[in-house]
C-alpha atoms as a PDB file:
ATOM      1  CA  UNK A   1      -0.247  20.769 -14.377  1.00  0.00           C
ATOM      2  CA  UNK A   2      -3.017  21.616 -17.282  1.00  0.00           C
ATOM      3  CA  UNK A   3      -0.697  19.121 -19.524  1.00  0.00           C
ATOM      4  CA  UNK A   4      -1.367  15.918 -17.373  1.00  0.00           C
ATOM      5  CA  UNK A   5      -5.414  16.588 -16.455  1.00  0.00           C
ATOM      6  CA  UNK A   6      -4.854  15.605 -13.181  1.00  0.00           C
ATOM      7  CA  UNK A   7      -8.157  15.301 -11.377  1.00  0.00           C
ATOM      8  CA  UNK A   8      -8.340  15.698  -7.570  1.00  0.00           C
ATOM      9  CA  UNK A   9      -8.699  12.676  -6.314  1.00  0.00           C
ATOM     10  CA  UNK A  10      -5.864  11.645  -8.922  1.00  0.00           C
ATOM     11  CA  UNK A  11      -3.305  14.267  -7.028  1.00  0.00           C
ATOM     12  CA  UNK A  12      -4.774  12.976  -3.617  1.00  0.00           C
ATOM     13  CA  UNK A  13      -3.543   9.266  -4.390  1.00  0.00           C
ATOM     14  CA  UNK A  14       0.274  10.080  -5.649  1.00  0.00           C
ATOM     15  CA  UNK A  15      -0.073  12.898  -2.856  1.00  0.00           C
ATOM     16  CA  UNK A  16      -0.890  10.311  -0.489  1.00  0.00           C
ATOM     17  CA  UNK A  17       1.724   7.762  -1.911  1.00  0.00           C
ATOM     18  CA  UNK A  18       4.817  10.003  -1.672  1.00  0.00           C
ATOM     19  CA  UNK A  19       3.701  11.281   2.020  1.00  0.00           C
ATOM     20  CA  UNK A  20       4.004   6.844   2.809  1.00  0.00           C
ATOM     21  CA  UNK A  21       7.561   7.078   1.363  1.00  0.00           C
ATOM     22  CA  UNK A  22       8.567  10.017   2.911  1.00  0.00           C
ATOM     23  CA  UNK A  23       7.093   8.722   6.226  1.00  0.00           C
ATOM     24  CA  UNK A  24       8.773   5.131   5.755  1.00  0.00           C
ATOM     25  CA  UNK A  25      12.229   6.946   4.474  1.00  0.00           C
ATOM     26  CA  UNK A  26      12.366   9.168   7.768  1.00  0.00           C
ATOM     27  CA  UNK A  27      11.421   6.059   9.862  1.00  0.00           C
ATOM     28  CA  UNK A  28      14.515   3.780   8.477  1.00  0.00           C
ATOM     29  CA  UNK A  29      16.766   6.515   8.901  1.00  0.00           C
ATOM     30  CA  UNK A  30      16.082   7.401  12.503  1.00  0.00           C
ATOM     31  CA  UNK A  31      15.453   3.313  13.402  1.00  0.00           C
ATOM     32  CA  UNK A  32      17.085   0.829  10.663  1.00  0.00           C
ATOM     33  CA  UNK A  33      14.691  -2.104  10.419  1.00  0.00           C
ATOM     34  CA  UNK A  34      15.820  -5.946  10.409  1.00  0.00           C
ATOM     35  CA  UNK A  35      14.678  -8.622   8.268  1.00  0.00           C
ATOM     36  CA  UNK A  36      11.864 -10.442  10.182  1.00  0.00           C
ATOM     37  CA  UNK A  37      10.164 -14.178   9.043  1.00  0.00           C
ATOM     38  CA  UNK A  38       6.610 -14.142   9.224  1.00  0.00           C
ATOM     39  CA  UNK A  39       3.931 -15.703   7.685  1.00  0.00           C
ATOM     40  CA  UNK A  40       5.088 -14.798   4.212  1.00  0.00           C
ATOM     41  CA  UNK A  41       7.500 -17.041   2.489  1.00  0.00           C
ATOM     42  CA  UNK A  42      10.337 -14.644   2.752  1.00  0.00           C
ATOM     43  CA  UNK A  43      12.360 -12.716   5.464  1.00  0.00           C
ATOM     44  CA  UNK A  44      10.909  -8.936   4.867  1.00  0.00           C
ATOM     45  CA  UNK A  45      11.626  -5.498   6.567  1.00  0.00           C
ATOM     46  CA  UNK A  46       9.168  -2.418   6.643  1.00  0.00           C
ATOM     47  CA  UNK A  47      10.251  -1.183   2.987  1.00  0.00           C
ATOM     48  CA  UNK A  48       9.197  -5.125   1.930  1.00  0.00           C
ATOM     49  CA  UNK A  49       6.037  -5.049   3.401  1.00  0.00           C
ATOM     50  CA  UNK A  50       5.031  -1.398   1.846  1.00  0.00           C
ATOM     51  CA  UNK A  51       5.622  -3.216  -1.076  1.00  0.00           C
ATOM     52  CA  UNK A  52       3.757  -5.907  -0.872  1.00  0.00           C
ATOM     53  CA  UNK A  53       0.761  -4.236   0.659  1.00  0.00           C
ATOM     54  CA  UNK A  54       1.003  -2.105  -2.360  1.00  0.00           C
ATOM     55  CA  UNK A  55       0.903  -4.371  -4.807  1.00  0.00           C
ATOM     56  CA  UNK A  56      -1.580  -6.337  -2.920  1.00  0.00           C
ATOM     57  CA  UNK A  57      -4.005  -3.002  -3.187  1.00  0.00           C
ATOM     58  CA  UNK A  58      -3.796  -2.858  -6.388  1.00  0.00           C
ATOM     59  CA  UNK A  59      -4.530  -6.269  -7.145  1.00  0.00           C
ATOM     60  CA  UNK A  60      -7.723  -6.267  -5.082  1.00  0.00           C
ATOM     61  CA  UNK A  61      -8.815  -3.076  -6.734  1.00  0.00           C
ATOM     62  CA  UNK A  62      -8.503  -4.691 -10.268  1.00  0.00           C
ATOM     63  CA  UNK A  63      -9.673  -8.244  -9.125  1.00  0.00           C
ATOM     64  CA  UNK A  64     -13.069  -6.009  -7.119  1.00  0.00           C
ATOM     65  CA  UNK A  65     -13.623  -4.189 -10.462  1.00  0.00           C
ATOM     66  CA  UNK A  66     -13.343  -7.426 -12.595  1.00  0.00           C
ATOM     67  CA  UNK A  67     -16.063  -9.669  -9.959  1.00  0.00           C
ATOM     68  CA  UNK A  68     -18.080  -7.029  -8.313  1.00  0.00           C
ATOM     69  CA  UNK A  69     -20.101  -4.360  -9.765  1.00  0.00           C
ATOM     70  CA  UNK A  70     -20.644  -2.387  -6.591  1.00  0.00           C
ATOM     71  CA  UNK A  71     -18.523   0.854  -5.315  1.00  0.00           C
ATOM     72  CA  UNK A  72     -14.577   0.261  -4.412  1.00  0.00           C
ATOM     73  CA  UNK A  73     -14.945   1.622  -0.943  1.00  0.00           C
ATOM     74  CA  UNK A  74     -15.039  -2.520   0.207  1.00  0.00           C
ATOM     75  CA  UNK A  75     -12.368  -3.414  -1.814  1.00  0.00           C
ATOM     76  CA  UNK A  76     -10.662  -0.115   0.329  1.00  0.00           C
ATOM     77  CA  UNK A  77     -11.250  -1.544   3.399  1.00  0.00           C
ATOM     78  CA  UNK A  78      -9.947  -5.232   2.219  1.00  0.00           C
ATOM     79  CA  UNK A  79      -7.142  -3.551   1.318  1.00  0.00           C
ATOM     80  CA  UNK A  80      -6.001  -1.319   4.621  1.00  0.00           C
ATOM     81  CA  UNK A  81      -6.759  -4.690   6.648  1.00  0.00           C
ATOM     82  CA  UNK A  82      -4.568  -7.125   4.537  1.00  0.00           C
ATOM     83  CA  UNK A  83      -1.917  -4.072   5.023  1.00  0.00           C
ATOM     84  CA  UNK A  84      -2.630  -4.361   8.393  1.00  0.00           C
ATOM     85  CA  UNK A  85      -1.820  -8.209   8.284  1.00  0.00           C
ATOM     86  CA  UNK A  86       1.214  -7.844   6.793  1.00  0.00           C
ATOM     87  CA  UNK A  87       2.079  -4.784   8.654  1.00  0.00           C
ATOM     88  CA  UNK A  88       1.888  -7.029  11.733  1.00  0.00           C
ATOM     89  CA  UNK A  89       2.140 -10.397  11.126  1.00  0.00           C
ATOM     90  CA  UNK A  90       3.878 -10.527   7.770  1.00  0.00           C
END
């Protein structure tokens, strides 16, 4: 992996990411999910709302870095409670 200077924190993050979508793969196959309306404008099932709390994440990451100039560990915690959120109520 010399060719793609990974660093570790790098290989944590994708490590961390494919463990979610092996997790969330296992979890539809033993119990298939059905679309639910919640508060977002859309019916969405668990594989939806991974999504979106993706996205989400990284959007509040680049929106922290563009407004704040302190350390991303608040924009973190934003993050895992607006997953939460939609997780729950979305």
């Amino acid at each position: 992996m010399n060719w793609m200077a990974w660093t570790g924190v790098t290989a944590t993050f994708f490590s961390v990411i494919g463990c979610i979508l092996i997790f969330m793969t296992i979890l539809e196959i033993k119990s298939p999910t059905l679309e639910k309306k919640g508060f977002l404008p859309i019916a969405t099932t668990r594989g939806d709302k991974l999504f979106i709390s993706l996205i989400s994440a990284a959007y509040i990451h680049l929106g922290f870095l563009a407004l704040v100039d302190t350390v991303l560990w608040v924009a973190l915690c934003i993050s895992i409670l607006w997953s939460a959120v939609v997780f729950r109520w979305g």
